[in-house]
PDB file of N, CA and C in Angstrom:
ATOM      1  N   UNK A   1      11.666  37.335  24.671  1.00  0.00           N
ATOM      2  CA  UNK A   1      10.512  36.526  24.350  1.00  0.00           C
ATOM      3  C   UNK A   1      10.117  35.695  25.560  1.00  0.00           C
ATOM      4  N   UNK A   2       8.888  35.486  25.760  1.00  0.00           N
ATOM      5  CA  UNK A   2       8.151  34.866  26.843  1.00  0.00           C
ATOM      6  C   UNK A   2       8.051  33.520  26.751  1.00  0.00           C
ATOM      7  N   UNK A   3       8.834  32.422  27.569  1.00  0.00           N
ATOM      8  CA  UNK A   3       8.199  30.781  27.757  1.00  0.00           C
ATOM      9  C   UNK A   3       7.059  30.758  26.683  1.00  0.00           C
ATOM     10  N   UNK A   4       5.932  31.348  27.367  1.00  0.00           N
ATOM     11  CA  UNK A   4       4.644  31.047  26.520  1.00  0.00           C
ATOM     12  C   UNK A   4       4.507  31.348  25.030  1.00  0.00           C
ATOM     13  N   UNK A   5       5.733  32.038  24.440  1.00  0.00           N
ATOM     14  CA  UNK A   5       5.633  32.178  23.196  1.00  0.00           C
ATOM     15  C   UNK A   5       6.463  31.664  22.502  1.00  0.00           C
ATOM     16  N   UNK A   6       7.388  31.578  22.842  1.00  0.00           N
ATOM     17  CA  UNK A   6       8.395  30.083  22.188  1.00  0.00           C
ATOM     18  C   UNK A   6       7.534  28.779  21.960  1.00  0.00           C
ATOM     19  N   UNK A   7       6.619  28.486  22.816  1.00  0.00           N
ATOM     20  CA  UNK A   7       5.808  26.618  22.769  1.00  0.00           C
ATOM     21  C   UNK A   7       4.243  27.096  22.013  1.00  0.00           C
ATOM     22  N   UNK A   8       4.185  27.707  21.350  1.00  0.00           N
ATOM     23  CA  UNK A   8       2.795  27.883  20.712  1.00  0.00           C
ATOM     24  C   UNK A   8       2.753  26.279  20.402  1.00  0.00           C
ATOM     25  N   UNK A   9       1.350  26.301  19.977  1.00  0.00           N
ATOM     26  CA  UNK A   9       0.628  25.014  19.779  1.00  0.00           C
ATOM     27  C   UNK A   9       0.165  25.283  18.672  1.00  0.00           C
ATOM     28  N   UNK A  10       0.069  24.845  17.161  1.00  0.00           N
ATOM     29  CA  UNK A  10      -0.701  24.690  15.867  1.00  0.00           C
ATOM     30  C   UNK A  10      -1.493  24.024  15.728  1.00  0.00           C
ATOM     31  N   UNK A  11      -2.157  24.313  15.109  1.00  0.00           N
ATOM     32  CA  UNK A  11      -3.814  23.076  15.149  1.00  0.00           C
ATOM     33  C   UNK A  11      -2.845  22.524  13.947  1.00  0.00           C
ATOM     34  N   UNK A  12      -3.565  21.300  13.698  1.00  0.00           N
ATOM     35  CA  UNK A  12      -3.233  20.521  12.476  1.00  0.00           C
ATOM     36  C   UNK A  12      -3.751  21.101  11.264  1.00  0.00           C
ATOM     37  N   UNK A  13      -4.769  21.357  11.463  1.00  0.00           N
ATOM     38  CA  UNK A  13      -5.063  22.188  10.082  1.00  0.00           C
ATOM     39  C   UNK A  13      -4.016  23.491   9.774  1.00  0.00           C
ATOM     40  N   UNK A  14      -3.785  24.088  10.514  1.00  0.00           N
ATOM     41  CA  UNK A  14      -3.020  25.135  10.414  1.00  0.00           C
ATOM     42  C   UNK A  14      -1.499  25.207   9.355  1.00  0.00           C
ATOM     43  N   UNK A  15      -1.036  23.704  10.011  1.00  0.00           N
ATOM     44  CA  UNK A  15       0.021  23.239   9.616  1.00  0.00           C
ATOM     45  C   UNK A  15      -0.073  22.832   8.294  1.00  0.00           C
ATOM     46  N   UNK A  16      -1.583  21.894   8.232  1.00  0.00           N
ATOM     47  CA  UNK A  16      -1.538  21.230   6.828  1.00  0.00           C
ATOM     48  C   UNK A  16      -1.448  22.648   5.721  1.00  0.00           C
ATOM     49  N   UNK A  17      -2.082  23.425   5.985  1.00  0.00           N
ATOM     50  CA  UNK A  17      -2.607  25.156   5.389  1.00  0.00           C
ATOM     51  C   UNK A  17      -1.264  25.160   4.714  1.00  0.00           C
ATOM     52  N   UNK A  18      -0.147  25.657   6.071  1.00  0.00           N
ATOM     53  CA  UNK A  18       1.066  26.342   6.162  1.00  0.00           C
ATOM     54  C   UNK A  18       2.170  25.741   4.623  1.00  0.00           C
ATOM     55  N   UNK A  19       1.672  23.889   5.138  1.00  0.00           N
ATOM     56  CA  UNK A  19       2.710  22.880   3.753  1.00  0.00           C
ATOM     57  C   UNK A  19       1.837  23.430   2.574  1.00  0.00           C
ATOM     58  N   UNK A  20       0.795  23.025   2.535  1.00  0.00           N
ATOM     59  CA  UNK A  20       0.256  23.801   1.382  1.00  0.00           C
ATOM     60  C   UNK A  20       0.675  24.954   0.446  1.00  0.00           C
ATOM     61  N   UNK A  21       0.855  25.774   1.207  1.00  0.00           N
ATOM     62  CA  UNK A  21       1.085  27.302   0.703  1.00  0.00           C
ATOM     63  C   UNK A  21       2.464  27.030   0.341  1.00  0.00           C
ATOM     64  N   UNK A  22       3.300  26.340   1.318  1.00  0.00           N
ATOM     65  CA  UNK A  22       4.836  26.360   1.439  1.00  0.00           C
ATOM     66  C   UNK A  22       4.836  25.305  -0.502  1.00  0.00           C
ATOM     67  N   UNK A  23       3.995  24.608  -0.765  1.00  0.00           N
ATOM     68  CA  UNK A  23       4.109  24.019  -2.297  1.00  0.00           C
ATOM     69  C   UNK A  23       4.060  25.250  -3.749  1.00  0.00           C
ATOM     70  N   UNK A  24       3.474  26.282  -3.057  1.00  0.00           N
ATOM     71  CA  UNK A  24       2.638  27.431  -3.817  1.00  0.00           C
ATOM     72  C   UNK A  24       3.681  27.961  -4.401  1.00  0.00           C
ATOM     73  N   UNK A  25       4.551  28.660  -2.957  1.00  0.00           N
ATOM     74  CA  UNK A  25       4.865  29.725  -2.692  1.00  0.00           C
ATOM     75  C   UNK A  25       6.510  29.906  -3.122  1.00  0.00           C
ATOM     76  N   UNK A  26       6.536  30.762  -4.086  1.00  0.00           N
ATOM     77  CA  UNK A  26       8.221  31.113  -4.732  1.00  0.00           C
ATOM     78  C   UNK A  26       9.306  31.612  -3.520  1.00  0.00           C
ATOM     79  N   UNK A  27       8.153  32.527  -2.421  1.00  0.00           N
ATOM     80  CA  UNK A  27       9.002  33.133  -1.569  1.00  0.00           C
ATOM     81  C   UNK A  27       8.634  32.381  -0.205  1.00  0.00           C
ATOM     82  N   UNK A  28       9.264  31.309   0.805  1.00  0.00           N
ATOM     83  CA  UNK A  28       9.632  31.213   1.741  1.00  0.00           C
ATOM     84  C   UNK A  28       9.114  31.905   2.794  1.00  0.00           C
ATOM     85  N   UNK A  29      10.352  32.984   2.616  1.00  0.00           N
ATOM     86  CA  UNK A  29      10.749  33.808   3.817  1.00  0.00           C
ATOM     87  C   UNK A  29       9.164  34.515   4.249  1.00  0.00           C
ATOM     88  N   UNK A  30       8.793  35.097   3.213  1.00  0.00           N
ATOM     89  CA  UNK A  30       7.401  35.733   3.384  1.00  0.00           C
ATOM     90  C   UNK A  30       6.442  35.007   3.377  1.00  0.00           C
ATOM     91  N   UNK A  31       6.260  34.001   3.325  1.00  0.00           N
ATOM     92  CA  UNK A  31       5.296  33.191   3.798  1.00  0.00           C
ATOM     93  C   UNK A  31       5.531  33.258   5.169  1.00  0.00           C
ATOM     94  N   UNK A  32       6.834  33.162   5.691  1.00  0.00           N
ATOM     95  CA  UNK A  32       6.986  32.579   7.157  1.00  0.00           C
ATOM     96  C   UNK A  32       6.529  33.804   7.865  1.00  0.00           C
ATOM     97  N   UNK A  33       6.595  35.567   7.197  1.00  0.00           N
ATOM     98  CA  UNK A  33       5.670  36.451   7.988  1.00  0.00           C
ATOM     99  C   UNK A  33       4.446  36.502   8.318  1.00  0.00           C
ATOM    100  N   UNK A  34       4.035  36.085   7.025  1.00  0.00           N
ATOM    101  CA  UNK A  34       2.756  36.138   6.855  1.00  0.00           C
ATOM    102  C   UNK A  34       1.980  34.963   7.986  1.00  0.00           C
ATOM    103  N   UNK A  35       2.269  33.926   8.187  1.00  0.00           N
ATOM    104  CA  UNK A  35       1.934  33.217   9.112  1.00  0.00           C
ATOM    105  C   UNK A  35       2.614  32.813  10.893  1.00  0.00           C
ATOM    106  N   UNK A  36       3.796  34.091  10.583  1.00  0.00           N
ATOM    107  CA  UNK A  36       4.237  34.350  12.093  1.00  0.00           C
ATOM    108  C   UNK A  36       5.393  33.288  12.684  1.00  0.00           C
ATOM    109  N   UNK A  37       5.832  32.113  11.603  1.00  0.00           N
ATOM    110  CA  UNK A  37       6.269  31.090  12.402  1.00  0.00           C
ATOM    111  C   UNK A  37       7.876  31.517  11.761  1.00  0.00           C
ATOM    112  N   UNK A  38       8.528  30.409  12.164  1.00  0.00           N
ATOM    113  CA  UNK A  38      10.109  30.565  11.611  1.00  0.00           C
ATOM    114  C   UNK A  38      10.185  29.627  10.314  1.00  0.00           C
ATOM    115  N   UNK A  39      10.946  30.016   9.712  1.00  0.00           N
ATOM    116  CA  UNK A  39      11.232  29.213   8.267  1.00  0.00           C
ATOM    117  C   UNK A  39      11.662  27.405   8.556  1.00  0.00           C
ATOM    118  N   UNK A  40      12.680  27.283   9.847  1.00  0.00           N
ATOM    119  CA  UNK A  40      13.244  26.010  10.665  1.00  0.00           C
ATOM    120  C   UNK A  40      11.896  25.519  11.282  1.00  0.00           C
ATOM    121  N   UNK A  41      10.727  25.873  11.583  1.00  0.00           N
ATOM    122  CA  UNK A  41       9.847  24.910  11.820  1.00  0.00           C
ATOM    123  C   UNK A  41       8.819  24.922  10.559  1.00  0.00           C
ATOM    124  N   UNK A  42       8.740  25.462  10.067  1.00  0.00           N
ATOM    125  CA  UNK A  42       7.607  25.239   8.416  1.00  0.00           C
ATOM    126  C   UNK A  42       8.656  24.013   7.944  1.00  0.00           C
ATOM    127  N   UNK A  43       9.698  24.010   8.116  1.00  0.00           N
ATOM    128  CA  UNK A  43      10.467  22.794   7.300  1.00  0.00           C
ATOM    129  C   UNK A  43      10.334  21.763   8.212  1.00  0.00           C
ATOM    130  N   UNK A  44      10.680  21.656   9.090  1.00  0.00           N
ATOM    131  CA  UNK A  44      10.392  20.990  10.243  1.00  0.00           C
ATOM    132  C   UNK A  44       8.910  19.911  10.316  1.00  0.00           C
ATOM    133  N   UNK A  45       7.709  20.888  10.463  1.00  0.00           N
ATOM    134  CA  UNK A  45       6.497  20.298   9.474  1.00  0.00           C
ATOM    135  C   UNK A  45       6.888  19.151   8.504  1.00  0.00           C
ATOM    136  N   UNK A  46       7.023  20.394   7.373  1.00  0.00           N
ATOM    137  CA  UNK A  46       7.358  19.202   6.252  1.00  0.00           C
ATOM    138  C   UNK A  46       7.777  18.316   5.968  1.00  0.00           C
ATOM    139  N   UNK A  47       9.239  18.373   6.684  1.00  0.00           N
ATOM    140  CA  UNK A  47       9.832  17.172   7.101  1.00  0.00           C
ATOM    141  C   UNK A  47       9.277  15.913   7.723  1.00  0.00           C
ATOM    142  N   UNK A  48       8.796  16.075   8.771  1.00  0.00           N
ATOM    143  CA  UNK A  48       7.919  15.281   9.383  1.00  0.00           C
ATOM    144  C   UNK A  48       6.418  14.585   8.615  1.00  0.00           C
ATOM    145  N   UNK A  49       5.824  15.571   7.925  1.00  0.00           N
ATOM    146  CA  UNK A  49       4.628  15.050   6.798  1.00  0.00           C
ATOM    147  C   UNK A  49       5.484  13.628   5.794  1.00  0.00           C
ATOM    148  N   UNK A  50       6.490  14.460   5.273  1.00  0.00           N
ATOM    149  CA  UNK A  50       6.933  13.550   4.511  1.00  0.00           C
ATOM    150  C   UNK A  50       7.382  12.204   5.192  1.00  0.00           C
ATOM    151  N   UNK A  51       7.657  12.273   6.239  1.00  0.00           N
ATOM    152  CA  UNK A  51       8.223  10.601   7.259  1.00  0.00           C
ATOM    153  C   UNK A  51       6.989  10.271   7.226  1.00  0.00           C
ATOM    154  N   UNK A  52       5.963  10.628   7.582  1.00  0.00           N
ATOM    155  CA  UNK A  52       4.763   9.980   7.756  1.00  0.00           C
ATOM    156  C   UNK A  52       4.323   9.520   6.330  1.00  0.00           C
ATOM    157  N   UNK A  53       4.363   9.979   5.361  1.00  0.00           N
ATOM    158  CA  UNK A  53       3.514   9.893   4.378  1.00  0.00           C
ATOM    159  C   UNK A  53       4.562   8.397   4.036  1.00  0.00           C
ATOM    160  N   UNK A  54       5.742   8.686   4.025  1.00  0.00           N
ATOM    161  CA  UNK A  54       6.459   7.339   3.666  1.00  0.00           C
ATOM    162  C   UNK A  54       6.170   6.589   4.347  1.00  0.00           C
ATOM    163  N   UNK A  55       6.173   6.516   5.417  1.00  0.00           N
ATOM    164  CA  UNK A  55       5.683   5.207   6.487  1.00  0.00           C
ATOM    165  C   UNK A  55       4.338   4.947   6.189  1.00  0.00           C
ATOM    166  N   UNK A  56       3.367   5.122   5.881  1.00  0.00           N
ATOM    167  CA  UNK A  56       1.909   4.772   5.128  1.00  0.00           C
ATOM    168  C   UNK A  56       2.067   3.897   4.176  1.00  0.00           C
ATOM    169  N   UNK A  57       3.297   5.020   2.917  1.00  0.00           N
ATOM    170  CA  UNK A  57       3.112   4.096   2.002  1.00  0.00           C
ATOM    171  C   UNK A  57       4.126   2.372   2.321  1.00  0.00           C
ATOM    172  N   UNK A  58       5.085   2.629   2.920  1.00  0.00           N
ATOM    173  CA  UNK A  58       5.768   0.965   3.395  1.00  0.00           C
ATOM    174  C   UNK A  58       4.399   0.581   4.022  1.00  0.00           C
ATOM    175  N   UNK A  59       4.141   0.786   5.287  1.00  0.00           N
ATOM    176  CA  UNK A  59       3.030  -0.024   5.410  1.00  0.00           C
ATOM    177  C   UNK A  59       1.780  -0.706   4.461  1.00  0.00           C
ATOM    178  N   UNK A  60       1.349   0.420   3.705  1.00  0.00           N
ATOM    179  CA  UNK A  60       0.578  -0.366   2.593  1.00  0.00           C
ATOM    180  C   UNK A  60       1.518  -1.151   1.578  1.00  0.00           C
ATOM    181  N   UNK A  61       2.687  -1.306   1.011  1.00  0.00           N
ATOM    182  CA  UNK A  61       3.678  -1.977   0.529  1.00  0.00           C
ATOM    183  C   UNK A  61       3.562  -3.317   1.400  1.00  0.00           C
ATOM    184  N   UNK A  62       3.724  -3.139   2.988  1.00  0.00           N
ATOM    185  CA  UNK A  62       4.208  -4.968   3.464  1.00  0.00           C
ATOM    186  C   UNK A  62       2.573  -5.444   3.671  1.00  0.00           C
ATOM    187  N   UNK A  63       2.060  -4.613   3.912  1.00  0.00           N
ATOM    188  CA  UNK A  63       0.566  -5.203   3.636  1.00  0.00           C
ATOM    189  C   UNK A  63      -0.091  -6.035   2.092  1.00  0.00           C
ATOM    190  N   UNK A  64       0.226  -5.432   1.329  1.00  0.00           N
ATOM    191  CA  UNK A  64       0.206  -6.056   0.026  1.00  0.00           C
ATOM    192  C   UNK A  64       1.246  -7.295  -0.461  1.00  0.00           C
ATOM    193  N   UNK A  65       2.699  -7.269  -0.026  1.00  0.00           N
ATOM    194  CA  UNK A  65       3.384  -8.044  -0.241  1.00  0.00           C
ATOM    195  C   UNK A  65       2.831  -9.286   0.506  1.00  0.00           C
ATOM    196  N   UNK A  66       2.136  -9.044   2.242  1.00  0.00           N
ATOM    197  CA  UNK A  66       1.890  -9.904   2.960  1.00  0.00           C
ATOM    198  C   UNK A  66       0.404 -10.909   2.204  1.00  0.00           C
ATOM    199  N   UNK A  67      -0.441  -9.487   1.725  1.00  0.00           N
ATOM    200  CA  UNK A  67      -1.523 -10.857   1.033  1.00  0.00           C
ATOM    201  C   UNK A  67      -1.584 -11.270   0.019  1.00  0.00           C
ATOM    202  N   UNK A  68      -0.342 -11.224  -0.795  1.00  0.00           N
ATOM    203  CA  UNK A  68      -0.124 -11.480  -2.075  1.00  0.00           C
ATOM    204  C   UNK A  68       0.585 -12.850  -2.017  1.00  0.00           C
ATOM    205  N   UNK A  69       1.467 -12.759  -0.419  1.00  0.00           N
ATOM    206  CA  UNK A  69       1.984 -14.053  -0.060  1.00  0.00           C
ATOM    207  C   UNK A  69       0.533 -15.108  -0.040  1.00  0.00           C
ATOM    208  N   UNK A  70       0.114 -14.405   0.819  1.00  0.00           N
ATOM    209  CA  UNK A  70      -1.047 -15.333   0.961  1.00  0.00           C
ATOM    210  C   UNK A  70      -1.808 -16.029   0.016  1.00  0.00           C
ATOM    211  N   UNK A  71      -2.438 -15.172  -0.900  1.00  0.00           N
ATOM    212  CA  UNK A  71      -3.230 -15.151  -2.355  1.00  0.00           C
ATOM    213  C   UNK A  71      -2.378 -16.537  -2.951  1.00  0.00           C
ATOM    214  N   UNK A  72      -0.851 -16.284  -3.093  1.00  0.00           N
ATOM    215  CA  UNK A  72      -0.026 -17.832  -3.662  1.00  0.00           C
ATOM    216  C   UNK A  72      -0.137 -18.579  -2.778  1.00  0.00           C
ATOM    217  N   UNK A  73       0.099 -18.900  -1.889  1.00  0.00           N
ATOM    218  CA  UNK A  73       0.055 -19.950  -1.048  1.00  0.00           C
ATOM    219  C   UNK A  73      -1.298 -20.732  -0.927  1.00  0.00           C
ATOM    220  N   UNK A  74      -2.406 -19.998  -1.341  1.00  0.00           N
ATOM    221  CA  UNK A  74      -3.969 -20.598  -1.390  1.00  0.00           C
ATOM    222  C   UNK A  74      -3.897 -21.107  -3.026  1.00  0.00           C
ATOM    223  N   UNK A  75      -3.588 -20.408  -3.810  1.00  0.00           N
ATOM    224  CA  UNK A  75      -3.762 -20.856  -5.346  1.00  0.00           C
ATOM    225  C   UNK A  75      -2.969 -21.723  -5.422  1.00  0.00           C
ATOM    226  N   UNK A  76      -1.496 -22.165  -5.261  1.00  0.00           N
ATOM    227  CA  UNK A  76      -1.004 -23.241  -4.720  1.00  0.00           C
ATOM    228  C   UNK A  76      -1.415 -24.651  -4.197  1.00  0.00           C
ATOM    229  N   UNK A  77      -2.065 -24.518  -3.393  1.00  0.00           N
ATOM    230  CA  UNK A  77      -2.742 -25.587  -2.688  1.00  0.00           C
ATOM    231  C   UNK A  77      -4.067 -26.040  -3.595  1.00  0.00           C
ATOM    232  N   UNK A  78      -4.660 -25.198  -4.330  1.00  0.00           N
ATOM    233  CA  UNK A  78      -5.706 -25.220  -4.743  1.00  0.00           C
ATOM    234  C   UNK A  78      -4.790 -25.913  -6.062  1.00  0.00           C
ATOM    235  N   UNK A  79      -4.369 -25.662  -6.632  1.00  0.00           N
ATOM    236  CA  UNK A  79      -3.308 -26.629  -7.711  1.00  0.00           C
ATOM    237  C   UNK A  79      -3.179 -27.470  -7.496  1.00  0.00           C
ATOM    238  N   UNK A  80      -2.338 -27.975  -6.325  1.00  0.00           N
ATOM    239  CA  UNK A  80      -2.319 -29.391  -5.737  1.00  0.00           C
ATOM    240  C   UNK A  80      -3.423 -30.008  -5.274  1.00  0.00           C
ATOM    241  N   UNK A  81      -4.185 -29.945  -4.854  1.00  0.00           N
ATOM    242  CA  UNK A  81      -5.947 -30.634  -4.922  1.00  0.00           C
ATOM    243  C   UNK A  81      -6.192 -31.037  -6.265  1.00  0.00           C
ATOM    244  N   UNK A  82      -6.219 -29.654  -7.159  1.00  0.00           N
ATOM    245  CA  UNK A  82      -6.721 -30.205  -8.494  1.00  0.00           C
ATOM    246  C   UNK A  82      -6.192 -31.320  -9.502  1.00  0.00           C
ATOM    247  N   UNK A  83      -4.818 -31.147  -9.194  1.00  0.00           N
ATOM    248  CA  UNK A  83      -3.509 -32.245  -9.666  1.00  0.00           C
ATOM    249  C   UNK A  83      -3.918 -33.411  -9.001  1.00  0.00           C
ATOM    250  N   UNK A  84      -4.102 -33.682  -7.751  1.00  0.00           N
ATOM    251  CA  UNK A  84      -4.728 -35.005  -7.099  1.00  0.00           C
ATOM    252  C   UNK A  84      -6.030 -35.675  -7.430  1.00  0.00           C
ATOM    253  N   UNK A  85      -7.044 -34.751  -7.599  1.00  0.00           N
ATOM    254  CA  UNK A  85      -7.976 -35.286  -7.833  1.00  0.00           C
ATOM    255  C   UNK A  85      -7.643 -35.573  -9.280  1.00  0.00           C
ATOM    256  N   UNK A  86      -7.191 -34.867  -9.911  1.00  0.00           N
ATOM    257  CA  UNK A  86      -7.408 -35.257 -11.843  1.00  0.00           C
ATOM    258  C   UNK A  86      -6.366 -37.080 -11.448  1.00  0.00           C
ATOM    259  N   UNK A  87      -5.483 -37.268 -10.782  1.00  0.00           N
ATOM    260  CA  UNK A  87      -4.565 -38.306 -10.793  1.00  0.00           C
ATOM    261  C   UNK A  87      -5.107 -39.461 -10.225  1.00  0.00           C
ATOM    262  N   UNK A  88      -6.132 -38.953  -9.322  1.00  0.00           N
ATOM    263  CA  UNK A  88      -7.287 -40.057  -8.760  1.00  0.00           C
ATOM    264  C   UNK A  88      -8.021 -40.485  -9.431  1.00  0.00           C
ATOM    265  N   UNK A  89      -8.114 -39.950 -10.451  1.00  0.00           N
ATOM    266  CA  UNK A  89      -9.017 -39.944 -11.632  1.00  0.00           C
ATOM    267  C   UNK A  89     -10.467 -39.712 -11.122  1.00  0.00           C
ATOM    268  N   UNK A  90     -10.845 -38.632 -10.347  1.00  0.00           N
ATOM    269  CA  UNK A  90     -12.450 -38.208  -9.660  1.00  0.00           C
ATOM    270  C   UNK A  90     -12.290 -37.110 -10.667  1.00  0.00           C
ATOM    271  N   UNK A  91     -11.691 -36.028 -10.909  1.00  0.00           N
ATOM    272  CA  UNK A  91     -11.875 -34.804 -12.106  1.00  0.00           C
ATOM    273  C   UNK A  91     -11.589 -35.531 -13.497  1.00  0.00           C
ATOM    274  N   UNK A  92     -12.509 -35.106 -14.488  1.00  0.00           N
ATOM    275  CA  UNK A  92     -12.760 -35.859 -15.652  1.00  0.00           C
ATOM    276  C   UNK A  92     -12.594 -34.135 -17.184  1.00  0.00           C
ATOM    277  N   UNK A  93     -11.861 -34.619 -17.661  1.00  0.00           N
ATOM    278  CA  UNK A  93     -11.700 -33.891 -18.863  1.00  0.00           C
ATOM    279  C   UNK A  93     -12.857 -33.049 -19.267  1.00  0.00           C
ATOM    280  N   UNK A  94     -13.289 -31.774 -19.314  1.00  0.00           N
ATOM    281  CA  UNK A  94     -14.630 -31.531 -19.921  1.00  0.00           C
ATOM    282  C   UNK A  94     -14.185 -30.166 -20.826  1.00  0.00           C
ATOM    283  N   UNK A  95     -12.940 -30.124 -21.725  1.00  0.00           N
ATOM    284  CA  UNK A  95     -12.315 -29.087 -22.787  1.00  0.00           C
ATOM    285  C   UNK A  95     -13.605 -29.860 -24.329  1.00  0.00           C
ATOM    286  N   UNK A  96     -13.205 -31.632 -24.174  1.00  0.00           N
ATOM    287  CA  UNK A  96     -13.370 -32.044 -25.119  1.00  0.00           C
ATOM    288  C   UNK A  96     -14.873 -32.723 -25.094  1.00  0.00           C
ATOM    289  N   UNK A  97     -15.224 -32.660 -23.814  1.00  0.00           N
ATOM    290  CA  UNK A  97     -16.526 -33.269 -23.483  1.00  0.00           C
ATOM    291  C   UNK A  97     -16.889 -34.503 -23.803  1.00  0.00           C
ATOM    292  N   UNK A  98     -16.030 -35.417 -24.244  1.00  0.00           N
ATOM    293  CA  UNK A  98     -16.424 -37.080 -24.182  1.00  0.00           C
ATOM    294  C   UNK A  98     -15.467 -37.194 -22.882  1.00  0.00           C
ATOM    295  N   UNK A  99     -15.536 -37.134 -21.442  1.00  0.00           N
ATOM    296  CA  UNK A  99     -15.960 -37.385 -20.399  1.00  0.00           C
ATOM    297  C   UNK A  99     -14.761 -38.478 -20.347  1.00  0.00           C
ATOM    298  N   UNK A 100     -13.803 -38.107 -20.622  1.00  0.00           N
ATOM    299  CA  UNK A 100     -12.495 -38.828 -20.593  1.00  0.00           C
ATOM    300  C   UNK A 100     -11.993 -39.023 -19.399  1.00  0.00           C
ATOM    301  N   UNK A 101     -10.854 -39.952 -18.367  1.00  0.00           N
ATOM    302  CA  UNK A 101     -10.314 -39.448 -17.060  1.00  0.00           C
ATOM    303  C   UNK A 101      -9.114 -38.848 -17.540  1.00  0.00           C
ATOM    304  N   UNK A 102      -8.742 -38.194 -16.060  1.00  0.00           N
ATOM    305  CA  UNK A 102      -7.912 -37.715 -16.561  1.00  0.00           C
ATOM    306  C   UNK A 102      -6.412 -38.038 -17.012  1.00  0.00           C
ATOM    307  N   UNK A 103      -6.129 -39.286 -17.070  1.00  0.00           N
ATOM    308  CA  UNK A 103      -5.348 -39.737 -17.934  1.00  0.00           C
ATOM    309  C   UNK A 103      -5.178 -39.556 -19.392  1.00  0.00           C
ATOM    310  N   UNK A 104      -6.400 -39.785 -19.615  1.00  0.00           N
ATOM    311  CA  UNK A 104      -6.190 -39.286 -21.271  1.00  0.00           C
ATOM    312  C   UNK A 104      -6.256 -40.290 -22.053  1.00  0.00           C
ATOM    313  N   UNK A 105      -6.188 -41.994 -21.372  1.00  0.00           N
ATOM    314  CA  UNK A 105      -5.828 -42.888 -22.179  1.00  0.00           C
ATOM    315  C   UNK A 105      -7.482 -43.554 -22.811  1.00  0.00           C
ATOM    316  N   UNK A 106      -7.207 -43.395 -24.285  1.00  0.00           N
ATOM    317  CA  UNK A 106      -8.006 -44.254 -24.562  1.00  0.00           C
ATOM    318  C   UNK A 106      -7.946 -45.549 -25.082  1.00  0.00           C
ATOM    319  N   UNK A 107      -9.513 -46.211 -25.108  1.00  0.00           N
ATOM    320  CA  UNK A 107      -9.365 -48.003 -25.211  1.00  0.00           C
ATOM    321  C   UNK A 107      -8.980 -47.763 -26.449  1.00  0.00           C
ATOM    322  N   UNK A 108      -8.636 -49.091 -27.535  1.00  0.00           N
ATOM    323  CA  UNK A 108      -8.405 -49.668 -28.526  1.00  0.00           C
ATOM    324  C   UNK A 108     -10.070 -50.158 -28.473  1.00  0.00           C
ATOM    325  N   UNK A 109     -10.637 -50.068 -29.466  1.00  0.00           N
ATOM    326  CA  UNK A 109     -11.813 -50.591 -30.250  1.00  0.00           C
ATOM    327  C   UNK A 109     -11.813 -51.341 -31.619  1.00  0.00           C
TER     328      UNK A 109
END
């Protein structure tokens, strides 16, 4: 066998084709004629699809964990504002709408 035919080059599509079929296909071995390659690199492929596809999904995983951190840490703060102002008594009761502070305390009449 020739240098130049040991290092073939696959388009990506080719490959994606190849996993494809390789999901289909009961027989392997004849797939691997039918498309000329060795059975150790069709797995090889696959192997590799699958590292990638996992590394996508962790990345979208710490991406979500990261703005979910975030998302609490703003609703948080936004709690504590609202807790201050109701204790300042500037936010005023409006469940019951007589315009109570937010203490709650009422006069004796």
């Amino acid at each position: 066998m020739s240098q130049e035919s040991k290092h073939r080059k696959f388009s990506k599509e080719f490959r994606e084709s190849a996993l494809r079929r390789l999901g289909l296909t009961p027989n392997v071995a004849q797939l691997c004629r039918e498309l000329g390659i060795s059975r150790q690199l069709l797995y090889q492929w696959r192997d590799s699809a699958r590292r990638q596809q996992q590394e996508h999904f962790q990345d979208a995983a710490r991406r979500l964990r990261q703005e979910n951190a975030q998302l609490r840490k703003a609703l948080l703060k936004r709690a504590l504002e609202v807790d201050f102002l109701k204790a300042a008594g500037v936010l005023r009761h409006t469940a019951t709408g007589c315009g109570e502070t937010a203490s709650g305390e009422r006069s004796a009449n």
